[in-house]
PDB file of N, CA and C in Angstrom:
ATOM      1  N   UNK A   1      36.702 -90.645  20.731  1.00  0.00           N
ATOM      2  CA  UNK A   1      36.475 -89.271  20.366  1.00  0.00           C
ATOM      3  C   UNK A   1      35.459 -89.248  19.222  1.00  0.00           C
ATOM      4  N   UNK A   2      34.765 -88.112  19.456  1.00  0.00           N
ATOM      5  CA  UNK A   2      33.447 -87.996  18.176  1.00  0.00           C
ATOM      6  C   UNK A   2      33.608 -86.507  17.632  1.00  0.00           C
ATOM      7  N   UNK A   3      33.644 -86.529  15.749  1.00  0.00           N
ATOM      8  CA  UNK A   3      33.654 -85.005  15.274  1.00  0.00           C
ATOM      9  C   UNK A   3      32.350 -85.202  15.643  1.00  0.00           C
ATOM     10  N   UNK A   4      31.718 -83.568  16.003  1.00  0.00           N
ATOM     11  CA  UNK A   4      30.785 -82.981  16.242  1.00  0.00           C
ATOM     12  C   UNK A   4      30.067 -82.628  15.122  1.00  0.00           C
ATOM     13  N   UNK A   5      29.378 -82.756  14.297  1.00  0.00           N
ATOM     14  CA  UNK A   5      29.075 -81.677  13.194  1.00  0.00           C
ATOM     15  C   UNK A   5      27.906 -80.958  13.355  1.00  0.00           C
ATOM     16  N   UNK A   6      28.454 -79.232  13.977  1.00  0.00           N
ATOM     17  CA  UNK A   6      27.266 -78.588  14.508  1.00  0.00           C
ATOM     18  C   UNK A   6      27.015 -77.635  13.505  1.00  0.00           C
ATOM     19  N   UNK A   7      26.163 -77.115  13.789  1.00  0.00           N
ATOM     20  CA  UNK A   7      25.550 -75.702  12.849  1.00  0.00           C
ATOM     21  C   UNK A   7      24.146 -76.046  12.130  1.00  0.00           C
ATOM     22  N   UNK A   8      23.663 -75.020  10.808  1.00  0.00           N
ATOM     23  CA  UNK A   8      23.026 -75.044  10.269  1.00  0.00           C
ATOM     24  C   UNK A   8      23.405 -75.358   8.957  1.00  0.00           C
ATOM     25  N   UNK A   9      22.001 -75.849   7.687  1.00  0.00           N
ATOM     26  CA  UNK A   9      22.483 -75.593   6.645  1.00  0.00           C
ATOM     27  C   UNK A   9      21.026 -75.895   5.978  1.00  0.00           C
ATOM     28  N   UNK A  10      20.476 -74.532   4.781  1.00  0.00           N
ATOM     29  CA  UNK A  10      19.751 -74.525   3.961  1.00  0.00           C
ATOM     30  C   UNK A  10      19.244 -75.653   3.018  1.00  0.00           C
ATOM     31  N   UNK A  11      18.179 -76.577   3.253  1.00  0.00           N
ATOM     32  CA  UNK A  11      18.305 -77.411   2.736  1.00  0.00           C
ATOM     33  C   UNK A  11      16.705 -77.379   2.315  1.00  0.00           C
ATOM     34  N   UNK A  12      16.497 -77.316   0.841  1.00  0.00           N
ATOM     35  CA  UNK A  12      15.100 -77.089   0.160  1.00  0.00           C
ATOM     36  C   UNK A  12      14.340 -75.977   0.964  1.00  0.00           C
ATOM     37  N   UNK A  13      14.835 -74.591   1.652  1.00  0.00           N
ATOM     38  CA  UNK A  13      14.235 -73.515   1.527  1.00  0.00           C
ATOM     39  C   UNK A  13      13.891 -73.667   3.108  1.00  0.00           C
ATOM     40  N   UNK A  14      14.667 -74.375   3.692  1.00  0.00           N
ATOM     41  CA  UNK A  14      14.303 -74.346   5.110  1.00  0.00           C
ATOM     42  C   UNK A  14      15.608 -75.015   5.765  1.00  0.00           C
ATOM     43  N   UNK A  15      16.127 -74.220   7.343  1.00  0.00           N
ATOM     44  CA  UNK A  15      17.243 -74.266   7.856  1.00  0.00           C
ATOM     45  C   UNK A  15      17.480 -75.832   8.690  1.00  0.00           C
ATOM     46  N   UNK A  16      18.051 -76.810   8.826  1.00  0.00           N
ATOM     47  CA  UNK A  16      18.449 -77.782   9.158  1.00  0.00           C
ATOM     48  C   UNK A  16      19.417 -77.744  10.246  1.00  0.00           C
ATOM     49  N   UNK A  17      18.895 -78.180  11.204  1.00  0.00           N
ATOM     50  CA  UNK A  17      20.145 -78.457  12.562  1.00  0.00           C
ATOM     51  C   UNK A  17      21.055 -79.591  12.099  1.00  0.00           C
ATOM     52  N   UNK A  18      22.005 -79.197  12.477  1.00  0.00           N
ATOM     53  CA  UNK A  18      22.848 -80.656  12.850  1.00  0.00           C
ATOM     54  C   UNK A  18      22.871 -81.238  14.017  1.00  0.00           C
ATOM     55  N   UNK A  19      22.953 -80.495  14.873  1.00  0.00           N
ATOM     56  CA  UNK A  19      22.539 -81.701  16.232  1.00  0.00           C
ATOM     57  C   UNK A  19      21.743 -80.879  17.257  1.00  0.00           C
ATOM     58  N   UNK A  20      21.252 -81.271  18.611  1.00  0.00           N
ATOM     59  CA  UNK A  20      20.152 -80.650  19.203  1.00  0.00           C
ATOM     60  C   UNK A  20      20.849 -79.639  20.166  1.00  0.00           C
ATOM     61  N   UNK A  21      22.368 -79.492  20.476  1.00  0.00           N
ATOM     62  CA  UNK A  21      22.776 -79.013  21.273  1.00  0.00           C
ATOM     63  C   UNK A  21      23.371 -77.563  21.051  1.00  0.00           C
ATOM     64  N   UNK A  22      22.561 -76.549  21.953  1.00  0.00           N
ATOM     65  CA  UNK A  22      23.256 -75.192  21.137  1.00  0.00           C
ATOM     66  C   UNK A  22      24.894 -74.841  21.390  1.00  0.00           C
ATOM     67  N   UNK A  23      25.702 -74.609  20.760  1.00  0.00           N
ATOM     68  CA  UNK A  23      27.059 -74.337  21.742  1.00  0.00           C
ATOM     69  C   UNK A  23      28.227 -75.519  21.829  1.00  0.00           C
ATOM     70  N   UNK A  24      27.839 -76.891  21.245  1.00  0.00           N
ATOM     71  CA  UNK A  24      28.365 -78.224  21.315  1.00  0.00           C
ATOM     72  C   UNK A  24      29.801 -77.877  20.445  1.00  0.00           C
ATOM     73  N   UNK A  25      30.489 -78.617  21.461  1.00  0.00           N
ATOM     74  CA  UNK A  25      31.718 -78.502  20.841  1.00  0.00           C
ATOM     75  C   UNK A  25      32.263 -79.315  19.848  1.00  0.00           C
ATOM     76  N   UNK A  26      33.109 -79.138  19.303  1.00  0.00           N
ATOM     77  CA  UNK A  26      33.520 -79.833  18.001  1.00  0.00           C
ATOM     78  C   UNK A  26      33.749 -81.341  18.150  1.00  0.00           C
ATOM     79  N   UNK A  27      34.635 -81.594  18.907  1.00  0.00           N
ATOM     80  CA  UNK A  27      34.949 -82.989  19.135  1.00  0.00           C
ATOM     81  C   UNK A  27      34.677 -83.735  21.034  1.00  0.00           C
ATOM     82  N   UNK A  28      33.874 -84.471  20.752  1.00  0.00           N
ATOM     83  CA  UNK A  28      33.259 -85.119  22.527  1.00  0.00           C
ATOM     84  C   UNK A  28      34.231 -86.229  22.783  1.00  0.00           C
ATOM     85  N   UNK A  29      34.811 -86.002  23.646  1.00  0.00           N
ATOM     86  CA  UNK A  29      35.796 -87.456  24.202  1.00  0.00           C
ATOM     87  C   UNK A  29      35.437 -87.750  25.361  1.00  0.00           C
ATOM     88  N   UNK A  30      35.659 -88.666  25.580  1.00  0.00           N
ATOM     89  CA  UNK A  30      36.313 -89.700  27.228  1.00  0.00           C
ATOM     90  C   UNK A  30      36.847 -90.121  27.189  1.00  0.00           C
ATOM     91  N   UNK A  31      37.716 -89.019  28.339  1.00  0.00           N
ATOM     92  CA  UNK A  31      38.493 -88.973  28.916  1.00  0.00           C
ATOM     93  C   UNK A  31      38.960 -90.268  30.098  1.00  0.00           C
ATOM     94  N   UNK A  32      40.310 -90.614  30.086  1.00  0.00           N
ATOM     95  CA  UNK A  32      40.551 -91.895  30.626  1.00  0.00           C
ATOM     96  C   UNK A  32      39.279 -91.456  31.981  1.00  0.00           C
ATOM     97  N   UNK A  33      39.285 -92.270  33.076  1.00  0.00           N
ATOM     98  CA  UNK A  33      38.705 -92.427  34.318  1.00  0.00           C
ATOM     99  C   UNK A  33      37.261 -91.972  33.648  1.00  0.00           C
ATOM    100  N   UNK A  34      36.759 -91.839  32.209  1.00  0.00           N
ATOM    101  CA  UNK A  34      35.545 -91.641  32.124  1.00  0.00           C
ATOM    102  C   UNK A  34      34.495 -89.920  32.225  1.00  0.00           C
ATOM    103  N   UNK A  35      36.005 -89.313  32.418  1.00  0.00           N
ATOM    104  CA  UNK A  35      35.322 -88.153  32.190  1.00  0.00           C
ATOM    105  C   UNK A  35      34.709 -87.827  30.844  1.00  0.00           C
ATOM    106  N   UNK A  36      33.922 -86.662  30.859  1.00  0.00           N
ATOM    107  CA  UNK A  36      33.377 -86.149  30.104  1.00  0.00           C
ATOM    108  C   UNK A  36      34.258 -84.591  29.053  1.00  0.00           C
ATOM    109  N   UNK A  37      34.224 -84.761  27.963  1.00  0.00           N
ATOM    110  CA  UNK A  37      34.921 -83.570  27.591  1.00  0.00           C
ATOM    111  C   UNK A  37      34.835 -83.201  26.492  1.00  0.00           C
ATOM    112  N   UNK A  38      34.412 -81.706  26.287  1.00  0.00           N
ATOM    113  CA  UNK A  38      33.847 -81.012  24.971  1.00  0.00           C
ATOM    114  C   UNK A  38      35.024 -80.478  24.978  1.00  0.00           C
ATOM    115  N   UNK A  39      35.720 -80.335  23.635  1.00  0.00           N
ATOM    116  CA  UNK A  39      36.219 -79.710  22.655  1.00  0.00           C
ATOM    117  C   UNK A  39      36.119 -78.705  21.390  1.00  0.00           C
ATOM    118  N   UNK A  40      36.487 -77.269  21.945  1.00  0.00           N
ATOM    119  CA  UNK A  40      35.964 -76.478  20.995  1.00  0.00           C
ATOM    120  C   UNK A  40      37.158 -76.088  20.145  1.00  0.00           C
ATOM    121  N   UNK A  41      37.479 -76.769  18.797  1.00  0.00           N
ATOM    122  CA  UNK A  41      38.603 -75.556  17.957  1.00  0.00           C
ATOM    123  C   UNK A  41      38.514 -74.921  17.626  1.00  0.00           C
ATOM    124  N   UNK A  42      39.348 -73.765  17.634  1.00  0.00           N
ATOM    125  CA  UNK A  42      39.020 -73.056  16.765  1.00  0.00           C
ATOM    126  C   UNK A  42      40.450 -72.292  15.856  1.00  0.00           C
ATOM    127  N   UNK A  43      40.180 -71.681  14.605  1.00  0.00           N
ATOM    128  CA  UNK A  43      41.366 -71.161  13.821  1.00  0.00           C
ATOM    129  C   UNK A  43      42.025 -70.329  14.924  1.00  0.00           C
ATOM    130  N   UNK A  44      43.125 -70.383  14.406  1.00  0.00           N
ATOM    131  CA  UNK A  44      44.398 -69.213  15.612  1.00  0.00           C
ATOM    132  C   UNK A  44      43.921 -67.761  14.533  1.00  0.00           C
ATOM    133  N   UNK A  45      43.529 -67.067  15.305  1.00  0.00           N
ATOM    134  CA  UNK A  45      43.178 -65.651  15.124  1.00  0.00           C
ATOM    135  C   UNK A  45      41.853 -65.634  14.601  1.00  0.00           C
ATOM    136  N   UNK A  46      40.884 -66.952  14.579  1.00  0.00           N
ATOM    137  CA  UNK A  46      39.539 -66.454  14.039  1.00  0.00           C
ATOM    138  C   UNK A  46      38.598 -66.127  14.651  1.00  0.00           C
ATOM    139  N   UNK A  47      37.563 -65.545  14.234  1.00  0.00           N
ATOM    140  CA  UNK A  47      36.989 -64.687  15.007  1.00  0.00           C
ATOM    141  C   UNK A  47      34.809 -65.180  15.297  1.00  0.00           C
ATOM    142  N   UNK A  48      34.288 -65.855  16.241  1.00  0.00           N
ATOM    143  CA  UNK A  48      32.936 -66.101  16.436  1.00  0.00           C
ATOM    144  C   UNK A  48      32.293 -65.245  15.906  1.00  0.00           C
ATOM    145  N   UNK A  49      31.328 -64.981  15.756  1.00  0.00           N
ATOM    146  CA  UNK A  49      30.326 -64.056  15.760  1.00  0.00           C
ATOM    147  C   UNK A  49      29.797 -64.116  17.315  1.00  0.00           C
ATOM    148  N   UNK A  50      28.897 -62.663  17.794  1.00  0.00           N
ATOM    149  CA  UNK A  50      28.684 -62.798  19.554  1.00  0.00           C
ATOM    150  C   UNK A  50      27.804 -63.923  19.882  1.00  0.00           C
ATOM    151  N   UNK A  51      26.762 -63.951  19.082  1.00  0.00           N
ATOM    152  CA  UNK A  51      25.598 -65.146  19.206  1.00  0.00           C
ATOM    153  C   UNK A  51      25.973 -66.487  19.581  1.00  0.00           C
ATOM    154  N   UNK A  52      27.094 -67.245  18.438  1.00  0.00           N
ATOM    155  CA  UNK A  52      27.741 -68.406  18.431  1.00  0.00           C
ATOM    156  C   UNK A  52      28.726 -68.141  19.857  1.00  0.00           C
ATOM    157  N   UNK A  53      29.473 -67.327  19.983  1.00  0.00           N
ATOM    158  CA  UNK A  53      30.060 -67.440  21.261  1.00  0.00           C
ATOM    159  C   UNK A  53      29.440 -67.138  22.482  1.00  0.00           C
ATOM    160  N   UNK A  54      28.340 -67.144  22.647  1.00  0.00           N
ATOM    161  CA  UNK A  54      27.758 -66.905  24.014  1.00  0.00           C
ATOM    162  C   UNK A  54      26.959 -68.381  23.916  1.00  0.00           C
ATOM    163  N   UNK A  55      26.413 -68.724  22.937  1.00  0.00           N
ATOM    164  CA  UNK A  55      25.866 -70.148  23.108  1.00  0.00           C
ATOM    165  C   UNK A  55      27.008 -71.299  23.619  1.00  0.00           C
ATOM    166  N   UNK A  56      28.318 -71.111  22.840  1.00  0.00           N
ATOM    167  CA  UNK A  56      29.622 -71.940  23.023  1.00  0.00           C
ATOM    168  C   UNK A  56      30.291 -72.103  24.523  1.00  0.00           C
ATOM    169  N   UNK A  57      30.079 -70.538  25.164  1.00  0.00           N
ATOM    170  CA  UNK A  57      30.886 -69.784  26.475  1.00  0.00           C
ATOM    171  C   UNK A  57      29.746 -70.961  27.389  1.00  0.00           C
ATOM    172  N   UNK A  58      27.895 -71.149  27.090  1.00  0.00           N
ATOM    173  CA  UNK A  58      27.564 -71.592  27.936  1.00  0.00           C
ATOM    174  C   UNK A  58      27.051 -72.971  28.183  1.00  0.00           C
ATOM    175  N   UNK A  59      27.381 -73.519  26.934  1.00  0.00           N
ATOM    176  CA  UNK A  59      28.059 -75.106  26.569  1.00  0.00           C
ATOM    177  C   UNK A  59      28.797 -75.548  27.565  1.00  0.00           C
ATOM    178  N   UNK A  60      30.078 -74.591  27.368  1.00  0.00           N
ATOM    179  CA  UNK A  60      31.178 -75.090  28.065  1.00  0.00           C
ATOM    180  C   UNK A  60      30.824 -74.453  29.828  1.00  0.00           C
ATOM    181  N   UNK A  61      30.205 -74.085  30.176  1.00  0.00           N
ATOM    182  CA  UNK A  61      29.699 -73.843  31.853  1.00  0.00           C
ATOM    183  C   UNK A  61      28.785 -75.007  32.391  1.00  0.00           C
ATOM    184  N   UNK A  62      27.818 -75.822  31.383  1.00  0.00           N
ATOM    185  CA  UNK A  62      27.231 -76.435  31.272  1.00  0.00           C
ATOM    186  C   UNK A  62      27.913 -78.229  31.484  1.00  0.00           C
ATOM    187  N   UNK A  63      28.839 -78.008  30.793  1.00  0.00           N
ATOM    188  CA  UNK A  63      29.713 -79.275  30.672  1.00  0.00           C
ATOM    189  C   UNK A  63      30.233 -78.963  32.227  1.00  0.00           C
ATOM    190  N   UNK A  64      31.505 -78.121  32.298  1.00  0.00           N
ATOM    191  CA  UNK A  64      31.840 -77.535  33.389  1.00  0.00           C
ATOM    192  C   UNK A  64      31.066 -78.001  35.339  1.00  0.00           C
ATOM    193  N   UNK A  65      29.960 -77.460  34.959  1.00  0.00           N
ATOM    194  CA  UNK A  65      29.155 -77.463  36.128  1.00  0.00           C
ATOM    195  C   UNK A  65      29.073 -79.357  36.780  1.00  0.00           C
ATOM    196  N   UNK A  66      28.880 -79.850  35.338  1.00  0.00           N
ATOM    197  CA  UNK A  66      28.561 -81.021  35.564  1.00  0.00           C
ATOM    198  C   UNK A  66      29.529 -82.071  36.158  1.00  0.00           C
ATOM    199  N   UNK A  67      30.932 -81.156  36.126  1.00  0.00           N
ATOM    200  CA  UNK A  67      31.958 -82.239  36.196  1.00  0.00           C
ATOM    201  C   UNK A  67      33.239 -82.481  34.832  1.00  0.00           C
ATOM    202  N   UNK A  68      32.413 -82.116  33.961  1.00  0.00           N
ATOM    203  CA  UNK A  68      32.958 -82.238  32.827  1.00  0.00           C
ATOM    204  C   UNK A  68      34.880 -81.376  32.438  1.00  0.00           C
ATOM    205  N   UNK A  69      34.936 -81.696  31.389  1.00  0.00           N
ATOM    206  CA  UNK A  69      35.819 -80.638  30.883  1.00  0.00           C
ATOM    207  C   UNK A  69      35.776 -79.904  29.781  1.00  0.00           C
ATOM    208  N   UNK A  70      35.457 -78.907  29.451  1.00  0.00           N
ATOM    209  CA  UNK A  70      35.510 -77.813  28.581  1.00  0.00           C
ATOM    210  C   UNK A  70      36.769 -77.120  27.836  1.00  0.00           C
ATOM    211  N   UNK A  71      36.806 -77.146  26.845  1.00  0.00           N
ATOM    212  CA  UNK A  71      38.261 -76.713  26.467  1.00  0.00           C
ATOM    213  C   UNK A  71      38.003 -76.465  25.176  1.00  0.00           C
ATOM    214  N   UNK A  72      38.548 -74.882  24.925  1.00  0.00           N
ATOM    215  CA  UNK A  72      38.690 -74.084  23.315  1.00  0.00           C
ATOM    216  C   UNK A  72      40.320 -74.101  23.265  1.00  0.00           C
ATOM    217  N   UNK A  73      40.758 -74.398  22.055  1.00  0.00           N
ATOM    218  CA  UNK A  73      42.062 -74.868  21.551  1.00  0.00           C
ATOM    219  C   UNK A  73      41.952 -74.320  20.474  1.00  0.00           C
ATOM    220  N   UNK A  74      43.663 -74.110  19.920  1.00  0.00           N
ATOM    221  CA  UNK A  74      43.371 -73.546  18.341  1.00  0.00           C
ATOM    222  C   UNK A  74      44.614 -74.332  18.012  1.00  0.00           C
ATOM    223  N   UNK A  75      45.788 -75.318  18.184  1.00  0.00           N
ATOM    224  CA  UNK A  75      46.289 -76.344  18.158  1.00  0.00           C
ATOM    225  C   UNK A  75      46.697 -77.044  18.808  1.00  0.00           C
ATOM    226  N   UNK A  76      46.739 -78.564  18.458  1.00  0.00           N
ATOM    227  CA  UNK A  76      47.025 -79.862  19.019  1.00  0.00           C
ATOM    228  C   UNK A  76      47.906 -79.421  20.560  1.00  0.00           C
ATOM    229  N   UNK A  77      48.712 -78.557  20.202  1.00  0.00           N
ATOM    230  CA  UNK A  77      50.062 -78.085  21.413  1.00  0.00           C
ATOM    231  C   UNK A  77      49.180 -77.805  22.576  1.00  0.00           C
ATOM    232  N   UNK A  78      47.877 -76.761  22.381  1.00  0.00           N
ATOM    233  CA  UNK A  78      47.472 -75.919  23.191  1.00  0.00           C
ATOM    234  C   UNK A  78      46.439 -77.465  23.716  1.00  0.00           C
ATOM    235  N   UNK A  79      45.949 -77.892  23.003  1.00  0.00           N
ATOM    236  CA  UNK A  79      45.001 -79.206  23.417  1.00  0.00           C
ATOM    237  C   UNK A  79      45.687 -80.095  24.628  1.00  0.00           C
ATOM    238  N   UNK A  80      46.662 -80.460  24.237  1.00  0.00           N
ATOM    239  CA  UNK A  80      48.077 -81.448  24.952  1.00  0.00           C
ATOM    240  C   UNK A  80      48.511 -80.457  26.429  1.00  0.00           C
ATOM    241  N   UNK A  81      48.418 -79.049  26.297  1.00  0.00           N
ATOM    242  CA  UNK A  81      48.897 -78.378  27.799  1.00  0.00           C
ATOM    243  C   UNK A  81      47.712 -78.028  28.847  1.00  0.00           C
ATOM    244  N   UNK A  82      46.330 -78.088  27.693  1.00  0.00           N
ATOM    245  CA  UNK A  82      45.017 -78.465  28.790  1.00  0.00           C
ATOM    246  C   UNK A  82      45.015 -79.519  29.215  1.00  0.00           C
ATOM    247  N   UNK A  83      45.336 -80.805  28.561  1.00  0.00           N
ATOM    248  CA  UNK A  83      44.973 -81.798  29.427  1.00  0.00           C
ATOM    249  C   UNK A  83      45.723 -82.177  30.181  1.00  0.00           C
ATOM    250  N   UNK A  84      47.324 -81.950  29.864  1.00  0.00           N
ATOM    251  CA  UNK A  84      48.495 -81.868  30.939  1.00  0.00           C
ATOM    252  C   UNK A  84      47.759 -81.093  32.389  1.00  0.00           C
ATOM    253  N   UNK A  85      47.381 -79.884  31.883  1.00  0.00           N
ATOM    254  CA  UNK A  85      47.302 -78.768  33.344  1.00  0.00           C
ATOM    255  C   UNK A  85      45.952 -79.695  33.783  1.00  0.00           C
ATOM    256  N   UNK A  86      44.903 -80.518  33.421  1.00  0.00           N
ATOM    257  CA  UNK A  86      44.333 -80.710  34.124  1.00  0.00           C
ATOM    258  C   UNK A  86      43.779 -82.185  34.874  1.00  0.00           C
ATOM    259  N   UNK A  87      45.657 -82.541  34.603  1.00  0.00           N
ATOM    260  CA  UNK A  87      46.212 -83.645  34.945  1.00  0.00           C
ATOM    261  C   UNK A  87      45.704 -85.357  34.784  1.00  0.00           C
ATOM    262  N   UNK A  88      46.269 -85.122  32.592  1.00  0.00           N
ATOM    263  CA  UNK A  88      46.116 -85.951  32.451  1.00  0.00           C
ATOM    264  C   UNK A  88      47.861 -86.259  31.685  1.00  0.00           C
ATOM    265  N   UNK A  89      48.413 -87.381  31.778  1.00  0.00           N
ATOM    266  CA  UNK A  89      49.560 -87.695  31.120  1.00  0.00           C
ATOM    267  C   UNK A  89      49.576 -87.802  29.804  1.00  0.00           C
ATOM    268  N   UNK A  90      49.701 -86.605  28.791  1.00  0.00           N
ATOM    269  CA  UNK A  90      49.300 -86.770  27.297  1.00  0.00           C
ATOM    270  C   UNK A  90      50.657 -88.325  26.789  1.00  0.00           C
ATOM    271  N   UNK A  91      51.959 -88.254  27.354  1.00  0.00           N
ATOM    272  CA  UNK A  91      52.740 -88.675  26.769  1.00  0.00           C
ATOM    273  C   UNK A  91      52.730 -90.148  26.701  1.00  0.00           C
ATOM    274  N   UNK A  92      51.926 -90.671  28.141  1.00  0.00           N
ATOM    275  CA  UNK A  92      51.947 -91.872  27.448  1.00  0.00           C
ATOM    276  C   UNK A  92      50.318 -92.545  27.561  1.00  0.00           C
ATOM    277  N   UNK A  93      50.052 -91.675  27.674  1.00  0.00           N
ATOM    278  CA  UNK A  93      48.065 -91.297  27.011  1.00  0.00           C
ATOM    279  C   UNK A  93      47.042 -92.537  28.042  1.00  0.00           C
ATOM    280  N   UNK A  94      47.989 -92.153  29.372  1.00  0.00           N
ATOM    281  CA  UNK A  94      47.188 -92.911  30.371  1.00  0.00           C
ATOM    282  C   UNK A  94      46.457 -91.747  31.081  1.00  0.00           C
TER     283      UNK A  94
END
């Protein structure tokens, strides 16, 4: 698993990417059998701005399309019943 560290940040009077991907989710894993899978958290009740969530919504279509797995979570519980539902065995993490 990899933290993501996306966004911007002001640095000597000019804006700085953190990485090249618009919409990239927080944490990138592979997944046993080698899948692919973006991870988006986010706070329980917080709120995107529209910009950031339409870049995020097409991240995750992007991943999606490819095969991948896409998944916004706001805790570990909700993380553990995506990958259950999309049949992976969290419990004994095969």
């Amino acid at each position: 698993m990899i933290r993501v560290n996306s966004g911007a940040a002001m640095i000597e009077g000019r804006y700085v990417r953190f990485n090249s991907e618009d919409g990239c989710g927080d944490l990138i894993v592979c997944l046993p059998g080698g899948r692919f899978c973006s991870v988006e958290a986010k706070r329980p009740g917080g709120r995107t701005d529209p910009v950031r969530a339409a870049r995020q919504a097409a991240h995750r279509q992007r991943v999606r399309k490819s095969g991948g797995l896409a998944l916004v979570v706001s805790s570990l519980d909700e993380l553990l019943a995506e990958l259950t539902a999309a049949g992976y065995d969290v419990k004994s993490r095969a």
